[in-house]
Protein backbone atom coordinates (compact mmCIF):
# COMPACT_ATOMS: atom_id res chain seq x y z
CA UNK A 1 61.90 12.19 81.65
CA UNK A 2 63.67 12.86 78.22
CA UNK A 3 62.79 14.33 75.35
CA UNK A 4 60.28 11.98 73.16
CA UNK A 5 60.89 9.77 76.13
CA UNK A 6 58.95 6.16 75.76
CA UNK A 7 57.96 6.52 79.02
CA UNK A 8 58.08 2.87 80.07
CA UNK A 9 58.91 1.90 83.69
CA UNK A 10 61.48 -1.11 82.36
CA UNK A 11 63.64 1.39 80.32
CA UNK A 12 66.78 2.90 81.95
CA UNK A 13 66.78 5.97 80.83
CA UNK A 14 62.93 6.79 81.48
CA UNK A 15 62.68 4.22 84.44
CA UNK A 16 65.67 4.26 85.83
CA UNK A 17 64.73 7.39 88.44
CA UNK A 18 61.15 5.81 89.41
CA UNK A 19 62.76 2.70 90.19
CA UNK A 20 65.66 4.50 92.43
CA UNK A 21 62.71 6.19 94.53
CA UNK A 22 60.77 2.81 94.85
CA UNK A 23 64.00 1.10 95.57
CA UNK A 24 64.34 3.45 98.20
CA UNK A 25 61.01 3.61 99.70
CA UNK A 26 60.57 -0.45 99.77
CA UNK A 27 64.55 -0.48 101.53
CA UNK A 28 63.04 1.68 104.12
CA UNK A 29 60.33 -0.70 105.44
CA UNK A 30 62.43 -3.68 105.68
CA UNK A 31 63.25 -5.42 109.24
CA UNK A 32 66.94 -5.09 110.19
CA UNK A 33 67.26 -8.83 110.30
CA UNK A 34 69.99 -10.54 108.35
CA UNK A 35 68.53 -13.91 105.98
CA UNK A 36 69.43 -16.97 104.90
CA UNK A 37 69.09 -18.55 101.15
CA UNK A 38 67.37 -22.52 101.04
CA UNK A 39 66.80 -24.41 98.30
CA UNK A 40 64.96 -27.58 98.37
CA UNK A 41 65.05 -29.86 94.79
CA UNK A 42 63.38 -32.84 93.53
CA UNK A 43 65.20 -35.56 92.46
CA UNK A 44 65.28 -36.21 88.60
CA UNK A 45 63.09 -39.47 89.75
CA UNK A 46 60.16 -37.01 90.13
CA UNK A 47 60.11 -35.78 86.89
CA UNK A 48 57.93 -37.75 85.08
CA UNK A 49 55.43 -37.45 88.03
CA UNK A 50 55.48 -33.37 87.90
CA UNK A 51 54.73 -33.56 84.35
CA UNK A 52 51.85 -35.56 84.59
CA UNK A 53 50.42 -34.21 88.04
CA UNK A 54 52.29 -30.36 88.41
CA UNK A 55 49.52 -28.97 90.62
CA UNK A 56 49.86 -32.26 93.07
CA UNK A 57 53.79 -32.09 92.84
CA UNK A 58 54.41 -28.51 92.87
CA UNK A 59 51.37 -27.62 96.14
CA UNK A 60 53.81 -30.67 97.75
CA UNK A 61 56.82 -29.48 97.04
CA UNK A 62 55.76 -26.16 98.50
CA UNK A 63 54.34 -27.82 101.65
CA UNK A 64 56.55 -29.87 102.38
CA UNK A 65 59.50 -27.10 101.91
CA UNK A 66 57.49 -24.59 104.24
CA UNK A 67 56.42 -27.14 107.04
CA UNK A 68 60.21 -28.32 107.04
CA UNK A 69 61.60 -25.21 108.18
CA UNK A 70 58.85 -23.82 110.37
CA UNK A 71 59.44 -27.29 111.98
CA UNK A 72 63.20 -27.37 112.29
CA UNK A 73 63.70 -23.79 113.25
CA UNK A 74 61.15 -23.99 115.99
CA UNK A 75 62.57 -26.89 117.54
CA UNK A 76 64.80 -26.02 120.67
CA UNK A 77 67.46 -27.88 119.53
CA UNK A 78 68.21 -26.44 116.69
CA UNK A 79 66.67 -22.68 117.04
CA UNK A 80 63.34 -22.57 119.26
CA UNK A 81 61.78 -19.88 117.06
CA UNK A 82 59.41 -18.86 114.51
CA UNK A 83 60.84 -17.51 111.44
CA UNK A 84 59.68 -15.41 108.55
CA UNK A 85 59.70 -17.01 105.65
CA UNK A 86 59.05 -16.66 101.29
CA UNK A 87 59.49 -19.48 98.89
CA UNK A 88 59.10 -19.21 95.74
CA UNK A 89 58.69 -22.14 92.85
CA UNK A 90 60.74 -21.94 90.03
CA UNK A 91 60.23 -25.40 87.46
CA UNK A 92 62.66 -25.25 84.57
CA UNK A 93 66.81 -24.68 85.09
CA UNK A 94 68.90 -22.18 83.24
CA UNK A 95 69.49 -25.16 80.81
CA UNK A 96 65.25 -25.03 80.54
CA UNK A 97 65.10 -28.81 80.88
CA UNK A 98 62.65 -29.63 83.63
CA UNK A 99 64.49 -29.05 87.58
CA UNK A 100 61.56 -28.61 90.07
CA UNK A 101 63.07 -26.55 93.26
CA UNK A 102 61.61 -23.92 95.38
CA UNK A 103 63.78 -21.08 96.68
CA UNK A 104 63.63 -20.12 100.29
CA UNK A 105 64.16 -16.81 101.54
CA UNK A 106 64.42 -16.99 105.76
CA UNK A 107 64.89 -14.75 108.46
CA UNK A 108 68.45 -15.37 110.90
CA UNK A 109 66.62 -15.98 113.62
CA UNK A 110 62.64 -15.62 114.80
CA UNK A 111 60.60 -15.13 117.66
CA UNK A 112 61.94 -17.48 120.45
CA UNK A 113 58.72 -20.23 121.18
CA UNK A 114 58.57 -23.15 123.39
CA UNK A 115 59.05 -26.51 122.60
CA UNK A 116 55.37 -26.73 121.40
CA UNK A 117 56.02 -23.98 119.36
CA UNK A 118 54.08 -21.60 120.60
CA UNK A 119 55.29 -18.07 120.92
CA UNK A 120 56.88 -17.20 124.66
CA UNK A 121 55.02 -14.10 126.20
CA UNK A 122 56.48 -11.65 126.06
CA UNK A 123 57.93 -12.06 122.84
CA UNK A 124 61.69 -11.89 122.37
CA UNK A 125 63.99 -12.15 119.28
CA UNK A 126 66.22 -15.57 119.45
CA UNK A 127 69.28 -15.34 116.36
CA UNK A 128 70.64 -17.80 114.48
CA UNK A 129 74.91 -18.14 114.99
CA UNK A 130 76.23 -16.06 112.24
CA UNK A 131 76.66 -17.84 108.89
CA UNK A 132 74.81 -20.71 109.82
CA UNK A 133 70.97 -21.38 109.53
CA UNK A 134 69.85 -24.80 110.39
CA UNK A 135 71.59 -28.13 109.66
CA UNK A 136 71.30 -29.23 106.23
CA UNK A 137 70.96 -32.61 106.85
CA UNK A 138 68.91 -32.16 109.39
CA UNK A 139 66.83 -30.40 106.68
CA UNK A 140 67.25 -32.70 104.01
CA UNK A 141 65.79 -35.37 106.02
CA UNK A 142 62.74 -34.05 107.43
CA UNK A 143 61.52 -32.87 103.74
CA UNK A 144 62.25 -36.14 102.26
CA UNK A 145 60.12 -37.79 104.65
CA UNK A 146 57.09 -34.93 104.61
CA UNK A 147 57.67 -35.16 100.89
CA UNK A 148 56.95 -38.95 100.50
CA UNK A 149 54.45 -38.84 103.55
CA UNK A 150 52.24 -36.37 101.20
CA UNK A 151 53.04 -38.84 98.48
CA UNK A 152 51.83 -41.76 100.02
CA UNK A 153 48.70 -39.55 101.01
CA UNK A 154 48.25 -38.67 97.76
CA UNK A 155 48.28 -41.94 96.53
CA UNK A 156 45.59 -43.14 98.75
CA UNK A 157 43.63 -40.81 97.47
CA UNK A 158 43.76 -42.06 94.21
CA UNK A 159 45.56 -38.96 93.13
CA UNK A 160 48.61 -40.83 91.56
CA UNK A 161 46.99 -43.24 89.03
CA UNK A 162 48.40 -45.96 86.88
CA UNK A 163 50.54 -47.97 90.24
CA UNK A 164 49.94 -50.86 91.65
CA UNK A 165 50.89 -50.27 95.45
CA UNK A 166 53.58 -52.71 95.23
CA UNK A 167 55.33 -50.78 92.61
CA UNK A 168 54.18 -47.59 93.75
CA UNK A 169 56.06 -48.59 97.03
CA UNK A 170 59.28 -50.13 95.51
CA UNK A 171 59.48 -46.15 93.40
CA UNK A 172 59.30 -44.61 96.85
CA UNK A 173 61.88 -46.47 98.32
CA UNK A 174 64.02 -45.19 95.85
CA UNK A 175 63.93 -41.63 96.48
């Protein structure tokens, strides 16, 4: 603390020392396990839908994102385990015009399951090959497919008004 300090966590001269030990202390209970960055993004044809239904796009976006790579990585062709996992939304771009993605933070690796994807007994760690997480086409397929599949869901539950199906359909097929 300083003289007439302000006392406030955020400023660097008061803060700066609290957030060094916290720093330190949070470091310390991380997992030694390297992690991969994801991103998954909407296309721009979504746009108008996440304006007028964010809570429907955004809880599918998430879904979709999550269920994707629990999916992928626990398949034995690709990885055979069960990752850790964060995502978190962000909405606008650094240009703050509308760009719904979700950020993925995931483990290199997981607990090695079998091809049902339940956990082997005893556990054991499986890795991912070293700069490489899953295939990103592989990736890019399965969430555009869980994506529209919660879609079409949603719009037979009357969640997406103002279609008619055949329209509604033709807009799908375009993503």
């Amino acid at each position: 603390m300083h003289y007439r300090s302000c006392g406030n966590r955020h400023c660097p001269g008061c803060g700066a020392g609290k957030r060094a030990a916290w720093l330190e202390r949070e470091a310390a209970l991380l997992l030694p396990v390297a992690d991969h960055h994801v991103v998954f993004t909407l296309p721009a044809a979504l746009h108008g839908l996440a304006r007028r239904a964010p809570r429907l796009v955004y809880n599918l976006l998430l879904q979709a994102a999550s269920a994707t790579i629990q999916e992928v990585a626990a398949d034995p062709k690709y990885l055979g385990a069960q990752v850790g996992l964060l995502l978190v939304l962000h909405t606008w771009g650094q240009n703050l015009h509308l760009h719904p993605h979700v950020h993925g933070l995931v483990t290199a690796g997981g607990l090695a399951c079998d091809g049902a994807g339940q956990l082997e007994a005893p556990p054991r760690w499986r890795s991912c090959r070293p700069g490489f997480f899953l295939p990103v086409r592989v990736l890019s397929r399965v969430f555009r497919g869980k994506f529209v599949a919660g879609l079409r869901a949603a719009y037979g539950r009357g969640d997406v008004p103002g279609w008619t199906p055949t329209a509604f359909e033709a807009w799908l097929g375009g993503l």
